[in-house]
PDB file of N, CA and C in Angstrom:
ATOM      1  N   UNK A   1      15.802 -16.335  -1.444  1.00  0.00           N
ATOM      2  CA  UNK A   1      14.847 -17.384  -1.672  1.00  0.00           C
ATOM      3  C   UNK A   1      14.817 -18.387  -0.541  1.00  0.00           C
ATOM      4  N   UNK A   2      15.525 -18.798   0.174  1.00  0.00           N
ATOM      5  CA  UNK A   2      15.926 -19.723   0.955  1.00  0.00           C
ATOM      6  C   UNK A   2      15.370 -18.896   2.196  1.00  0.00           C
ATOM      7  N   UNK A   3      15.456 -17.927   2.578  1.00  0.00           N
ATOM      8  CA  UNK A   3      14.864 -16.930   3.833  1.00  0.00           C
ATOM      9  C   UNK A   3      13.474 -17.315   3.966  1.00  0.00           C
ATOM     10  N   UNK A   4      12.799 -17.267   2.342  1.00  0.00           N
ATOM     11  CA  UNK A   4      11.660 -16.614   2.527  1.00  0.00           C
ATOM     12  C   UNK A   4      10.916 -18.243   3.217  1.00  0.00           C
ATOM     13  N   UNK A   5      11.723 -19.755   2.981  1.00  0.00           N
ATOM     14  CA  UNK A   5      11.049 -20.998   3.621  1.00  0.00           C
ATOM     15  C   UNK A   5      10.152 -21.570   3.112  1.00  0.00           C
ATOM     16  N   UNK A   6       9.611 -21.113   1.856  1.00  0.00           N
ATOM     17  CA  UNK A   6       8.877 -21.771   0.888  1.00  0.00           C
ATOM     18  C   UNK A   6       8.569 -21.442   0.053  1.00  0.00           C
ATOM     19  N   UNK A   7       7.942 -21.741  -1.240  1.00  0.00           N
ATOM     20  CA  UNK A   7       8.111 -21.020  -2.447  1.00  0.00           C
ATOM     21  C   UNK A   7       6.863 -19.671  -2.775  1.00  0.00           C
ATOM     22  N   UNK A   8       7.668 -19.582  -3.708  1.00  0.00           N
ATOM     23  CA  UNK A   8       6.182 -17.896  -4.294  1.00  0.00           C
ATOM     24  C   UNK A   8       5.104 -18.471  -4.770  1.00  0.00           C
ATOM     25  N   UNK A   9       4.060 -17.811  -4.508  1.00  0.00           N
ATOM     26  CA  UNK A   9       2.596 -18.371  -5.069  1.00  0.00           C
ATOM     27  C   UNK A   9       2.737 -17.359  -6.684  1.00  0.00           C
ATOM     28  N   UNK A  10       3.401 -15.947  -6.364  1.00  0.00           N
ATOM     29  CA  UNK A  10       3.442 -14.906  -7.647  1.00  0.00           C
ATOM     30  C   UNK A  10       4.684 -14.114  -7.975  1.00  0.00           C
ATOM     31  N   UNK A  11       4.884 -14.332  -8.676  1.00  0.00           N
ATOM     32  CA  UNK A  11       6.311 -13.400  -8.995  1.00  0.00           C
ATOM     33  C   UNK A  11       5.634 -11.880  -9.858  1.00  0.00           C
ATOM     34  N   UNK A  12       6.565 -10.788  -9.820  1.00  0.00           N
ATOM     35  CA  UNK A  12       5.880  -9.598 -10.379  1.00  0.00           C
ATOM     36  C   UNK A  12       7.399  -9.003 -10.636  1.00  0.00           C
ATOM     37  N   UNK A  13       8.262  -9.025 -11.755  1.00  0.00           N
ATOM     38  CA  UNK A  13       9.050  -8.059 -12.402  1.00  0.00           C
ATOM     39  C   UNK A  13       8.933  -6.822 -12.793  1.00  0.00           C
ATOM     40  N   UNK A  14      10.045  -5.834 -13.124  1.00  0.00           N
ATOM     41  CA  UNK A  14      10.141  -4.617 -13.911  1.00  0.00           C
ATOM     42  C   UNK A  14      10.213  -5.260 -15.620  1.00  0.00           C
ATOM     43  N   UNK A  15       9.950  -4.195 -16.217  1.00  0.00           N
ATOM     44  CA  UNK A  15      10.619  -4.676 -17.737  1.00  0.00           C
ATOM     45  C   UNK A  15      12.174  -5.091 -17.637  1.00  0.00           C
ATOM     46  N   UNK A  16      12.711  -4.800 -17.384  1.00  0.00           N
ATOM     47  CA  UNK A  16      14.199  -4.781 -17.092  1.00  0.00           C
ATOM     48  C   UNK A  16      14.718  -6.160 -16.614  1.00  0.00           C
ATOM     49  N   UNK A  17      15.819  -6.459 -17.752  1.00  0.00           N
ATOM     50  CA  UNK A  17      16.455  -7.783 -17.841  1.00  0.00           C
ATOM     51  C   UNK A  17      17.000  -8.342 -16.163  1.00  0.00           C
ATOM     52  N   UNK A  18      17.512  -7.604 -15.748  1.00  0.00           N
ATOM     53  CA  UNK A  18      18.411  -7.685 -14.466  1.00  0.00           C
ATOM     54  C   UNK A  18      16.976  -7.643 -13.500  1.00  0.00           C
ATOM     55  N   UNK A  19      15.902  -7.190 -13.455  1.00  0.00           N
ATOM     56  CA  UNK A  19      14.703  -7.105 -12.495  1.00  0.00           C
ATOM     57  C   UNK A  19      14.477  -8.879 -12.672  1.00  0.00           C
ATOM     58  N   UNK A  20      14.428  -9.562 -13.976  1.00  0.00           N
ATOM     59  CA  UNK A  20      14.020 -11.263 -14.073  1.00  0.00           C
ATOM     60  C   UNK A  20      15.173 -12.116 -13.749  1.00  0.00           C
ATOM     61  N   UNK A  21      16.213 -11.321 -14.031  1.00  0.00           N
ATOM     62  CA  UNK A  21      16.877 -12.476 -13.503  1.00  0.00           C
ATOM     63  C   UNK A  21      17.552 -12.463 -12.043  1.00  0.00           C
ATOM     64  N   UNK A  22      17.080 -11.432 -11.390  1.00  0.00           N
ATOM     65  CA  UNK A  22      17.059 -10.959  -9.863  1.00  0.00           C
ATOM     66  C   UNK A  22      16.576 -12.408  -9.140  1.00  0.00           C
ATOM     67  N   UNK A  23      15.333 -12.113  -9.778  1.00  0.00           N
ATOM     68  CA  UNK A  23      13.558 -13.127  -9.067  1.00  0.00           C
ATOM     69  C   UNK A  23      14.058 -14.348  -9.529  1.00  0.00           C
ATOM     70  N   UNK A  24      14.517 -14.638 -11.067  1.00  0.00           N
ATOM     71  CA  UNK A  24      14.966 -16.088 -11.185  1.00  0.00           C
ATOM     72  C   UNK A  24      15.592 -16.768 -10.066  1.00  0.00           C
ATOM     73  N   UNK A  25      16.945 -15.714  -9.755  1.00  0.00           N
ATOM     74  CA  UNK A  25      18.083 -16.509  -8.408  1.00  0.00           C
ATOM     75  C   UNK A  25      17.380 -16.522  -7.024  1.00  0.00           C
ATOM     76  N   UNK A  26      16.441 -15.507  -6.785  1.00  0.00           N
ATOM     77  CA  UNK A  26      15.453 -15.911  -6.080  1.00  0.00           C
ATOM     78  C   UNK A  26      15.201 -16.655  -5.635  1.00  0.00           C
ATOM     79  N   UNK A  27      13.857 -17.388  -6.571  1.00  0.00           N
ATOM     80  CA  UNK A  27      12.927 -18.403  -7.175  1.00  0.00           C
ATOM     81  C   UNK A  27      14.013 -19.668  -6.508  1.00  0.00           C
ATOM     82  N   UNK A  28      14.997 -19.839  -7.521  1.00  0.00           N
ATOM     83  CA  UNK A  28      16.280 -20.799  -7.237  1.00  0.00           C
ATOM     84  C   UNK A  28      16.298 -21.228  -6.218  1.00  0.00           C
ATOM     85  N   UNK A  29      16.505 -20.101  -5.427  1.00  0.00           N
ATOM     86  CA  UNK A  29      17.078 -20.031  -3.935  1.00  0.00           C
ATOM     87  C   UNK A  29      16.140 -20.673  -3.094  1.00  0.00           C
ATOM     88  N   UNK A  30      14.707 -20.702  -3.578  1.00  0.00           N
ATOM     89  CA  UNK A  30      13.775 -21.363  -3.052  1.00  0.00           C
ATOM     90  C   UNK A  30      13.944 -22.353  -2.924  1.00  0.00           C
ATOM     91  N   UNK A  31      14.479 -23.195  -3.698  1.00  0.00           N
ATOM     92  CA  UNK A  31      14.447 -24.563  -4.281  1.00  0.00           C
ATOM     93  C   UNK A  31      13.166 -25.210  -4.880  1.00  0.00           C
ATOM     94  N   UNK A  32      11.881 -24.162  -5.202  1.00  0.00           N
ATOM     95  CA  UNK A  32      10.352 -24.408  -6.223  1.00  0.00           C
ATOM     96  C   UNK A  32      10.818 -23.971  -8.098  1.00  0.00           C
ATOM     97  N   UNK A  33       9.526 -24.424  -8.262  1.00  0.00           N
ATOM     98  CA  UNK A  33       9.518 -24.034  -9.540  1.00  0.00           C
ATOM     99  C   UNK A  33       8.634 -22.419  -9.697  1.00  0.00           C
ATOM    100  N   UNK A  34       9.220 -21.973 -10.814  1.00  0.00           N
ATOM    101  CA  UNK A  34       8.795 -20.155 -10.863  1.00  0.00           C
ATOM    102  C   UNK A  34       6.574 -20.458 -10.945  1.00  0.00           C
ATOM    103  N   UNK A  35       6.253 -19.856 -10.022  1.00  0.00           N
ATOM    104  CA  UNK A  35       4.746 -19.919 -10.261  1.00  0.00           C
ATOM    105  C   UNK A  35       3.980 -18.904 -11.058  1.00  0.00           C
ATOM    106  N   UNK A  36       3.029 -18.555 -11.353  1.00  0.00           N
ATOM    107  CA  UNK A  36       2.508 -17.703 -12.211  1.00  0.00           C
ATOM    108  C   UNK A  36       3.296 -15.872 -12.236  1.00  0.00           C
ATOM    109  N   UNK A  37       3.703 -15.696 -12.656  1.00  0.00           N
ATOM    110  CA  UNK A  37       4.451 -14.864 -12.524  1.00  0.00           C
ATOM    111  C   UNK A  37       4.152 -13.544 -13.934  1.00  0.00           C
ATOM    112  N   UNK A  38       4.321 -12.255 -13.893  1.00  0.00           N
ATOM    113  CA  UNK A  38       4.275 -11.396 -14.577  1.00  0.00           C
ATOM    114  C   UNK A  38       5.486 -10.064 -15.179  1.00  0.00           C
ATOM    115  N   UNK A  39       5.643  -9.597 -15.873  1.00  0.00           N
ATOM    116  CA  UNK A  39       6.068  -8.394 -16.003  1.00  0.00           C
ATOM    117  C   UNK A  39       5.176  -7.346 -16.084  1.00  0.00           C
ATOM    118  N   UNK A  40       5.674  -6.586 -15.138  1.00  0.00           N
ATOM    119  CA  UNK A  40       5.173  -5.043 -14.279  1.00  0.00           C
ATOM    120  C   UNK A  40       5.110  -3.916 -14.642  1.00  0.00           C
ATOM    121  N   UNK A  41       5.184  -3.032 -15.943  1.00  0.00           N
ATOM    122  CA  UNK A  41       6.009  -1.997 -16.498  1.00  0.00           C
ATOM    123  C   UNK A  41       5.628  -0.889 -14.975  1.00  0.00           C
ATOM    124  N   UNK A  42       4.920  -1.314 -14.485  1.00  0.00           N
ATOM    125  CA  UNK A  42       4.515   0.027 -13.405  1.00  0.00           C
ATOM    126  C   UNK A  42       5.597   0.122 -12.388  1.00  0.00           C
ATOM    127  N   UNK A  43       6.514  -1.314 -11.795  1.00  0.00           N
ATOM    128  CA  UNK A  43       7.118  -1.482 -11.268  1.00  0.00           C
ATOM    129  C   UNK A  43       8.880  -0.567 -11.979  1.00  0.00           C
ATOM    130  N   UNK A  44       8.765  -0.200 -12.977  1.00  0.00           N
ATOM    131  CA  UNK A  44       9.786   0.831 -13.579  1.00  0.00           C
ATOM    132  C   UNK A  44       9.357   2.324 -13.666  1.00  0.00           C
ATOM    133  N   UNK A  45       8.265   2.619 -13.272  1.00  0.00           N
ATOM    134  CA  UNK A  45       7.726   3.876 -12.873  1.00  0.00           C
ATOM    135  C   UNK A  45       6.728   3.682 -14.471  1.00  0.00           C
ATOM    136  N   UNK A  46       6.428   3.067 -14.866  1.00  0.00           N
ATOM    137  CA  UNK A  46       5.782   3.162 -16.197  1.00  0.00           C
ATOM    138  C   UNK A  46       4.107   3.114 -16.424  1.00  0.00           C
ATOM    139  N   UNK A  47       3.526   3.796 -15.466  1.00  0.00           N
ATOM    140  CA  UNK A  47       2.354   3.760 -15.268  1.00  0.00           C
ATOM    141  C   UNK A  47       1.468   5.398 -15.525  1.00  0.00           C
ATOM    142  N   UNK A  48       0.533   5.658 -15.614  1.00  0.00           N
ATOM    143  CA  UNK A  48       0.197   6.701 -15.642  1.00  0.00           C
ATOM    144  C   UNK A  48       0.393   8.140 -15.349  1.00  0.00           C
ATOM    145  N   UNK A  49       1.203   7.945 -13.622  1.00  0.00           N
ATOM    146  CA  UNK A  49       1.614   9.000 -12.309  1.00  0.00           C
ATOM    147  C   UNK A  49       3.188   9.163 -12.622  1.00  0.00           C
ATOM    148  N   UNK A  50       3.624   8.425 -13.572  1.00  0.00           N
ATOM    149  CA  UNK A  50       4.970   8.400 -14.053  1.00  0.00           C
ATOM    150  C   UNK A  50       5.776   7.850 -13.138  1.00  0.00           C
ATOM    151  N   UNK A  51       5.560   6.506 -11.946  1.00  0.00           N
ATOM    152  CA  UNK A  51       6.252   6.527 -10.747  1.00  0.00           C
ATOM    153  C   UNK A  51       6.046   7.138  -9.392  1.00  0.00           C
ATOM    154  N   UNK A  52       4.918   8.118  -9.505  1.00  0.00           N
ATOM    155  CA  UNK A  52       5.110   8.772  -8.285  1.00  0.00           C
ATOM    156  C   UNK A  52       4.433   7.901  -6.951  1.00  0.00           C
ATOM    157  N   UNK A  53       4.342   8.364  -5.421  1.00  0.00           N
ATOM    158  CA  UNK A  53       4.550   7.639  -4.834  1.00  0.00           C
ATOM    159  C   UNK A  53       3.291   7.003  -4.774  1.00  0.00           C
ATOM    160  N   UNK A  54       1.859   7.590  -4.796  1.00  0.00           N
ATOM    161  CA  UNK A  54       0.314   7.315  -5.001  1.00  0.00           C
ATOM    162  C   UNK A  54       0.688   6.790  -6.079  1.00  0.00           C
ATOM    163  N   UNK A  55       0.814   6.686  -7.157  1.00  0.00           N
ATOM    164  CA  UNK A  55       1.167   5.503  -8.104  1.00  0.00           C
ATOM    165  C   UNK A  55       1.549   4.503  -7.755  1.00  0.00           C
ATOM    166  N   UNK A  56       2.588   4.377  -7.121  1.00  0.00           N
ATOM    167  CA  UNK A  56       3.981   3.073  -6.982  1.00  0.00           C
ATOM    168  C   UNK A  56       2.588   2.280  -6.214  1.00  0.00           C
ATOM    169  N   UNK A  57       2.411   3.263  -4.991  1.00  0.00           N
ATOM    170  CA  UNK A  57       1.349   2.437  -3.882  1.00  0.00           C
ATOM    171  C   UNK A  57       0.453   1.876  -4.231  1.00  0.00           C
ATOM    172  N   UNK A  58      -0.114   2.701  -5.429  1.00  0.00           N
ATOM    173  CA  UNK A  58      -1.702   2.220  -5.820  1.00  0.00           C
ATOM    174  C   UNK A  58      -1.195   0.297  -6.923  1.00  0.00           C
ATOM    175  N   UNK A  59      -0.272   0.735  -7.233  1.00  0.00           N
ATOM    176  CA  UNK A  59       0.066  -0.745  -8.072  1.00  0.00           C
ATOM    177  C   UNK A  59       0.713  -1.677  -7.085  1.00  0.00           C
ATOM    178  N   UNK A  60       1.203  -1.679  -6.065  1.00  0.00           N
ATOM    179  CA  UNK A  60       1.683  -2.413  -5.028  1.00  0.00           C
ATOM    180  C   UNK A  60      -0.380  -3.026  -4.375  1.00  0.00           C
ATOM    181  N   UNK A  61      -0.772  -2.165  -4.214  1.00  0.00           N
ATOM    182  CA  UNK A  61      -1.906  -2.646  -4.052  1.00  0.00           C
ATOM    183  C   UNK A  61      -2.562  -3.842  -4.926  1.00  0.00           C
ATOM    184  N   UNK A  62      -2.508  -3.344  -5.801  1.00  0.00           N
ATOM    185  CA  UNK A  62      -2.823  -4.193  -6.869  1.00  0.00           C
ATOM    186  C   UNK A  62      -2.371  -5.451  -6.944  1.00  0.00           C
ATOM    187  N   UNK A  63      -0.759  -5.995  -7.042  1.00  0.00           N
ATOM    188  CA  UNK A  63      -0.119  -6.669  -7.206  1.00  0.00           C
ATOM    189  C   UNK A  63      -0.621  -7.831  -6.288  1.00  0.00           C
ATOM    190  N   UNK A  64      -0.800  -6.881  -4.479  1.00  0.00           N
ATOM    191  CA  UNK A  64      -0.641  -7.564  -3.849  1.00  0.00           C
ATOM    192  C   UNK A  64      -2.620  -8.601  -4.027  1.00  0.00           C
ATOM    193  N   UNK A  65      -3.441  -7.772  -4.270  1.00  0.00           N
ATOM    194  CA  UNK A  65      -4.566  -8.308  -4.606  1.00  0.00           C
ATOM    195  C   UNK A  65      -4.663  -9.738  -5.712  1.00  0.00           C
ATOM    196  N   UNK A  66      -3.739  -9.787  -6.265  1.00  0.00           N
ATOM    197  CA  UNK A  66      -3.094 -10.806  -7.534  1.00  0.00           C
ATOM    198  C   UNK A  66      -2.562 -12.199  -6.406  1.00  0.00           C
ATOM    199  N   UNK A  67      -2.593 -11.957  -5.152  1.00  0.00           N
ATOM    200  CA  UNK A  67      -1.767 -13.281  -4.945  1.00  0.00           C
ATOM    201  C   UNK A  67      -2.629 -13.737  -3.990  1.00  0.00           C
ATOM    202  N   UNK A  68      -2.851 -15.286  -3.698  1.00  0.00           N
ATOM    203  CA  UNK A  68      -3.804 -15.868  -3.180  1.00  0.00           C
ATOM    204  C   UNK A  68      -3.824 -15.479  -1.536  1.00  0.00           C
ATOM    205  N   UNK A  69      -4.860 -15.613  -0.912  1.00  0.00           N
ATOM    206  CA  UNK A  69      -5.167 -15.655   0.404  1.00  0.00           C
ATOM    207  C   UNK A  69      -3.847 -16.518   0.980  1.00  0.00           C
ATOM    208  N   UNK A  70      -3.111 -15.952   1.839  1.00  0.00           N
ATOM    209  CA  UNK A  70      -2.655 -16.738   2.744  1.00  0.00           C
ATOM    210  C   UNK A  70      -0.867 -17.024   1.810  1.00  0.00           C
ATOM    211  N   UNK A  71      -0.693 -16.534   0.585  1.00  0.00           N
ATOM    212  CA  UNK A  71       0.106 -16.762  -0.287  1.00  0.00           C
ATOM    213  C   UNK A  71       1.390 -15.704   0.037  1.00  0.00           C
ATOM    214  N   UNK A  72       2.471 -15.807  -0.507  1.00  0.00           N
ATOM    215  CA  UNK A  72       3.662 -14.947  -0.522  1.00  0.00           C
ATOM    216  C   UNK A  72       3.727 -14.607  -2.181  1.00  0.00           C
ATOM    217  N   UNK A  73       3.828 -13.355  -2.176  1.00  0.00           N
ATOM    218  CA  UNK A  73       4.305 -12.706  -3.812  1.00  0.00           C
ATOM    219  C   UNK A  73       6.020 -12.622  -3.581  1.00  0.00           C
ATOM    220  N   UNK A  74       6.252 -12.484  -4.850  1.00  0.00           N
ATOM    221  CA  UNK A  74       7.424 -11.299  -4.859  1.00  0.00           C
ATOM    222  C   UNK A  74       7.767 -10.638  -6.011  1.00  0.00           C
ATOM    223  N   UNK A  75       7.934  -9.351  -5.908  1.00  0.00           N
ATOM    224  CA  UNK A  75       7.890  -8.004  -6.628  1.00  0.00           C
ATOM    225  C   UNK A  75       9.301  -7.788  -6.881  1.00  0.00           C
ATOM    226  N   UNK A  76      10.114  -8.045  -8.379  1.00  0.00           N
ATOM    227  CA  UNK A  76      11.525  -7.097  -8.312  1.00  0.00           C
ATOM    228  C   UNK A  76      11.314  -5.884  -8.891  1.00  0.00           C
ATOM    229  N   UNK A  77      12.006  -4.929  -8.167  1.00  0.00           N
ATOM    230  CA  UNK A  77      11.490  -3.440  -9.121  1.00  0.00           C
ATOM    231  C   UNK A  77      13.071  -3.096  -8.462  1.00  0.00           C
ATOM    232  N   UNK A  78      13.119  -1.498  -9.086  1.00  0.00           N
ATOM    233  CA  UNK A  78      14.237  -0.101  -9.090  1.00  0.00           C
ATOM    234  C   UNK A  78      13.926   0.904  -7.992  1.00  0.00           C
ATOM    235  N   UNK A  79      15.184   1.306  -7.524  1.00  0.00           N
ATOM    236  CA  UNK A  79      15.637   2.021  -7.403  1.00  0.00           C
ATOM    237  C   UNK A  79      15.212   2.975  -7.990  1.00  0.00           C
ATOM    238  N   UNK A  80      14.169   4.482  -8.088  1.00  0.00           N
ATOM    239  CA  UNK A  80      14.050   4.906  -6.891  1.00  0.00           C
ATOM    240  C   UNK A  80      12.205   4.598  -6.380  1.00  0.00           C
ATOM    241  N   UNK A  81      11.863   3.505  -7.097  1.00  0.00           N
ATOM    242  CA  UNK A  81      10.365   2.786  -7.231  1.00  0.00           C
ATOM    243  C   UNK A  81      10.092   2.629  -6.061  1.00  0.00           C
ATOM    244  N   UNK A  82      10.655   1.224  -5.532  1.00  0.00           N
ATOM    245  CA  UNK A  82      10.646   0.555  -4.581  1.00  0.00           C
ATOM    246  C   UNK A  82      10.660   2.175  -3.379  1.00  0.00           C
ATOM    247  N   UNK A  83      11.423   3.430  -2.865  1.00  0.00           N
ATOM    248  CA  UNK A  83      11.510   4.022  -1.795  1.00  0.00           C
ATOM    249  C   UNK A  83       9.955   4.855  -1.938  1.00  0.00           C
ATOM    250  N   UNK A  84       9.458   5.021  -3.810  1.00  0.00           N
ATOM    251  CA  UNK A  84       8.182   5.761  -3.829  1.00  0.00           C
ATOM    252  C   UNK A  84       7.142   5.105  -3.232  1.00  0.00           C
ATOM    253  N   UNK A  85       6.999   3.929  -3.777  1.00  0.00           N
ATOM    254  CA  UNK A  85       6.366   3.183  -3.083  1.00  0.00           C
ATOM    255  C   UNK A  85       5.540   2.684  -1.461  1.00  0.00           C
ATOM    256  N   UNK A  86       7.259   3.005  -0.921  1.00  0.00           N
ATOM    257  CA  UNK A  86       6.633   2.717   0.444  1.00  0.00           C
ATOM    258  C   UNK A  86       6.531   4.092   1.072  1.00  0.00           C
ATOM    259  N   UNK A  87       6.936   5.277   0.353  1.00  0.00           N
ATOM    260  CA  UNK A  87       5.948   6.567   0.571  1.00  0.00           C
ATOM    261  C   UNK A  87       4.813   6.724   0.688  1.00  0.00           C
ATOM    262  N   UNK A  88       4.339   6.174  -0.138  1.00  0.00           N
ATOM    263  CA  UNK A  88       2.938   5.914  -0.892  1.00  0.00           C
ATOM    264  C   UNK A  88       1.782   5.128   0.070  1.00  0.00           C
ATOM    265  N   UNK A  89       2.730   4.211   0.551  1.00  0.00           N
ATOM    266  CA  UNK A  89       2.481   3.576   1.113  1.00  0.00           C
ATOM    267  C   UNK A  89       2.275   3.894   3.132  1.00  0.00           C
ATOM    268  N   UNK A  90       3.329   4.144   3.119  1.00  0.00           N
ATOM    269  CA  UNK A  90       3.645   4.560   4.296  1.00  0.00           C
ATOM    270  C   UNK A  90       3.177   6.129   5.420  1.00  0.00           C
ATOM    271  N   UNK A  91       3.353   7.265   4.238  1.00  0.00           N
ATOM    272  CA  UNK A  91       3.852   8.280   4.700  1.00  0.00           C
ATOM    273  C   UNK A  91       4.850   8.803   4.468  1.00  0.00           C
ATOM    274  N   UNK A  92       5.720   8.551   4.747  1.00  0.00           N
ATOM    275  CA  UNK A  92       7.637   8.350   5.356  1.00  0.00           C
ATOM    276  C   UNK A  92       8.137   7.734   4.236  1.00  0.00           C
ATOM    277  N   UNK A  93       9.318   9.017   3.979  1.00  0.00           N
ATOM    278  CA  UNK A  93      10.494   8.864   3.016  1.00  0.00           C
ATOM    279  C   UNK A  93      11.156   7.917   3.217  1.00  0.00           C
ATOM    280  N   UNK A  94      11.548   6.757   2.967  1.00  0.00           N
ATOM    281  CA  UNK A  94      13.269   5.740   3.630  1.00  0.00           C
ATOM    282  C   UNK A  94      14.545   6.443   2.835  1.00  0.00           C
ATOM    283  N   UNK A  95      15.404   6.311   3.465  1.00  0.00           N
ATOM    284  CA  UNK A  95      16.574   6.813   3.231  1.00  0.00           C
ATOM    285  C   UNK A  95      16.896   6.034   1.389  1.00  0.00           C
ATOM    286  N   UNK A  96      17.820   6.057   0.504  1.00  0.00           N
ATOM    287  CA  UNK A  96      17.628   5.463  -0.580  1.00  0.00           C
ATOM    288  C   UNK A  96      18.053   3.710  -0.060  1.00  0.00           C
ATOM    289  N   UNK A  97      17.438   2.830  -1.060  1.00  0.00           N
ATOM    290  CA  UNK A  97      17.694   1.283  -0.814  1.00  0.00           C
ATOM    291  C   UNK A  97      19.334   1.216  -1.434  1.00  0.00           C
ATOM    292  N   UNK A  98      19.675   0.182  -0.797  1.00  0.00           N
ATOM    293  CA  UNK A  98      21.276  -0.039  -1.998  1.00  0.00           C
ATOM    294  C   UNK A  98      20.605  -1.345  -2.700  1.00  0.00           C
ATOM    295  N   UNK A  99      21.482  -2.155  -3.048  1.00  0.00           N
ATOM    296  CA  UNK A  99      21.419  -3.624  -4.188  1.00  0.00           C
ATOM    297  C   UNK A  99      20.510  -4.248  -3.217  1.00  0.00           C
ATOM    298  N   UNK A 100      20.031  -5.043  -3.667  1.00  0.00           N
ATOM    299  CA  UNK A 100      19.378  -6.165  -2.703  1.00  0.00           C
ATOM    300  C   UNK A 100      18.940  -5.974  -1.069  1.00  0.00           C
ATOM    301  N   UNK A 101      18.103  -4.266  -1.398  1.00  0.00           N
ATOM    302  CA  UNK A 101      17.355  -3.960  -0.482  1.00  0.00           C
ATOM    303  C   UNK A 101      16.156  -3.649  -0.914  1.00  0.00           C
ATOM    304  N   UNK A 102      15.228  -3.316  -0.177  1.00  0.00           N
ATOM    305  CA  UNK A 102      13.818  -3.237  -0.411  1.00  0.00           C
ATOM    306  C   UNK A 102      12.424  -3.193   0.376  1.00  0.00           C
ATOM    307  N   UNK A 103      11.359  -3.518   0.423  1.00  0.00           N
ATOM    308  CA  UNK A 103      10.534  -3.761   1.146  1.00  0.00           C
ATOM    309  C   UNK A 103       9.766  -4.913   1.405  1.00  0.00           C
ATOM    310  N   UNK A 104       9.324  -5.360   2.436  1.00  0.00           N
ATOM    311  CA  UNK A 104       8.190  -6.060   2.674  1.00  0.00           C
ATOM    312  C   UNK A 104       6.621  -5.597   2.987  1.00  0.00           C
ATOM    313  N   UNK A 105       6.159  -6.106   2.289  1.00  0.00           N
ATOM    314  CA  UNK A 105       4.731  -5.649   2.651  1.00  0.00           C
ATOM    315  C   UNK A 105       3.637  -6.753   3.205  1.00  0.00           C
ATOM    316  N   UNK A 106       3.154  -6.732   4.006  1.00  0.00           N
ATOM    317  CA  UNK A 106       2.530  -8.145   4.600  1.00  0.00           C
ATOM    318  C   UNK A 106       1.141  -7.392   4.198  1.00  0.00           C
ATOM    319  N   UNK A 107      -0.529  -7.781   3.972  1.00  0.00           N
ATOM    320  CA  UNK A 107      -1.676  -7.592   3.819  1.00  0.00           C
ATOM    321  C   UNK A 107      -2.186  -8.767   4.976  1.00  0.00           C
ATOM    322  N   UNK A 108      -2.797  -7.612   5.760  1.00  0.00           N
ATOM    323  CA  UNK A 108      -3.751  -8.503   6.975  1.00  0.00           C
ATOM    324  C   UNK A 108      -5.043  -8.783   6.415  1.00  0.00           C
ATOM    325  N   UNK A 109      -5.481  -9.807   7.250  1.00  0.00           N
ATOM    326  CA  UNK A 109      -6.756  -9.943   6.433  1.00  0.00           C
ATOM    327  C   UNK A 109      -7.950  -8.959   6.797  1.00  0.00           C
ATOM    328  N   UNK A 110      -7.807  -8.282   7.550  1.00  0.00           N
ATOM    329  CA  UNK A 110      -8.648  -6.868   7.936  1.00  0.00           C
ATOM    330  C   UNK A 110      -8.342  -5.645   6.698  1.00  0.00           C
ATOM    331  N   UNK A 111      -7.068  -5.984   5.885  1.00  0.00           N
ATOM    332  CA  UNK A 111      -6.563  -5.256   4.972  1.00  0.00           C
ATOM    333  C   UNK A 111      -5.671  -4.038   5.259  1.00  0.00           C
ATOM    334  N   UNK A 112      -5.471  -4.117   6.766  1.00  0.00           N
ATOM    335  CA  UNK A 112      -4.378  -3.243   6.301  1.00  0.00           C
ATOM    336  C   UNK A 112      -2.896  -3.488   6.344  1.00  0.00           C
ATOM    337  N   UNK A 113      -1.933  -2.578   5.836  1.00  0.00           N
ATOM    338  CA  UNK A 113      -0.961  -3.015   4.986  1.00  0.00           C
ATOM    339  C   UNK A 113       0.234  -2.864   5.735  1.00  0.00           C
ATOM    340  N   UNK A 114       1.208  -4.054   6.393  1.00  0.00           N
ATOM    341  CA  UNK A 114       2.447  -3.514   6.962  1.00  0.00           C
ATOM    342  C   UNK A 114       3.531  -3.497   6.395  1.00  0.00           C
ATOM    343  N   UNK A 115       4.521  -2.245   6.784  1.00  0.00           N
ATOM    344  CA  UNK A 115       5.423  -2.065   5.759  1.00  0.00           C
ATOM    345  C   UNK A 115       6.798  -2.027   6.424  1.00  0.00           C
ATOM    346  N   UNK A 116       7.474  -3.232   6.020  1.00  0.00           N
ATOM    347  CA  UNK A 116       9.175  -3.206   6.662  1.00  0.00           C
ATOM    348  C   UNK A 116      10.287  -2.754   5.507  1.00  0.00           C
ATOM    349  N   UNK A 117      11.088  -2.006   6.221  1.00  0.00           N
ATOM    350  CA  UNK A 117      12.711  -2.249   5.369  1.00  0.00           C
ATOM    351  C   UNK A 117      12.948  -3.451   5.369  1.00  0.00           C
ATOM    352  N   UNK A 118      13.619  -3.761   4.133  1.00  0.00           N
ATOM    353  CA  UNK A 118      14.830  -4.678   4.332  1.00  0.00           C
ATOM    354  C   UNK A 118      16.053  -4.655   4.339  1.00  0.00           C
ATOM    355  N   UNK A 119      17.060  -4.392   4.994  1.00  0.00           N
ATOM    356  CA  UNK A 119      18.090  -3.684   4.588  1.00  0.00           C
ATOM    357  C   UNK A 119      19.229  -4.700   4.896  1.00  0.00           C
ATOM    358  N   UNK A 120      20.251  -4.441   4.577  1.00  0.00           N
ATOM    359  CA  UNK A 120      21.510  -5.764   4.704  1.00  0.00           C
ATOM    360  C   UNK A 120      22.224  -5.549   6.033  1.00  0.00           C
TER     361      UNK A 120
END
């Protein structure tokens, strides 16, 4: 939270207890208050494609359409979501994430989508 230098415009959870209170210490870390924020079931693979990686991507899309112009989201999801995702996204497999790894996704305003590791 403190990395990211200012607070979330959107928060986006898994169903999963440990996915909210991930984003809570987060949030914290920000030093803001939690802003409009949601639970994701897609972000647990719980969507139509069952998780797969055109799934994960197509709701990462989505998500990211949910947060204002010029705004920062943030998304907690699983293990093995988060690596479908930036398949989906990407092309390219990433090796698996450990704890408190993941992705970044920046949206240009031309729309297209850049995609970093984050890794420790």
């Amino acid at each position: 939270g403190r990395a990211a230098g200012e607070g979330y415009d959107a928060v986006f959870v898994s169903p999963a207890d440990r996915a909210a209170e991930t984003a809570a210490w987060i949030v914290r870390g920000s030093g803001r208050q939690l802003p409009e924020h949601g639970v994701i079931p897609g972000l647990a693979g719980r969507d139509a494609t069952g998780g797969s990686p055109e799934g994960m991507a197509a709701g990462v899309r989505a998500l990211l359409a949910s947060v204002p112009d010029g705004g920062l989201g943030l998304a907690v999801g699983h293990t093995p979501f988060v690596e479908r995702a930036m398949t989906g996204l990407t092309g390219r497999e990433p090796e698996p994430f450990a704890e408190c790894e993941g992705i970044r996704v920046i949206q240009r305003d031309d729309g297209h989508l850049e995609v970093e590791e984050i890794r420790r």
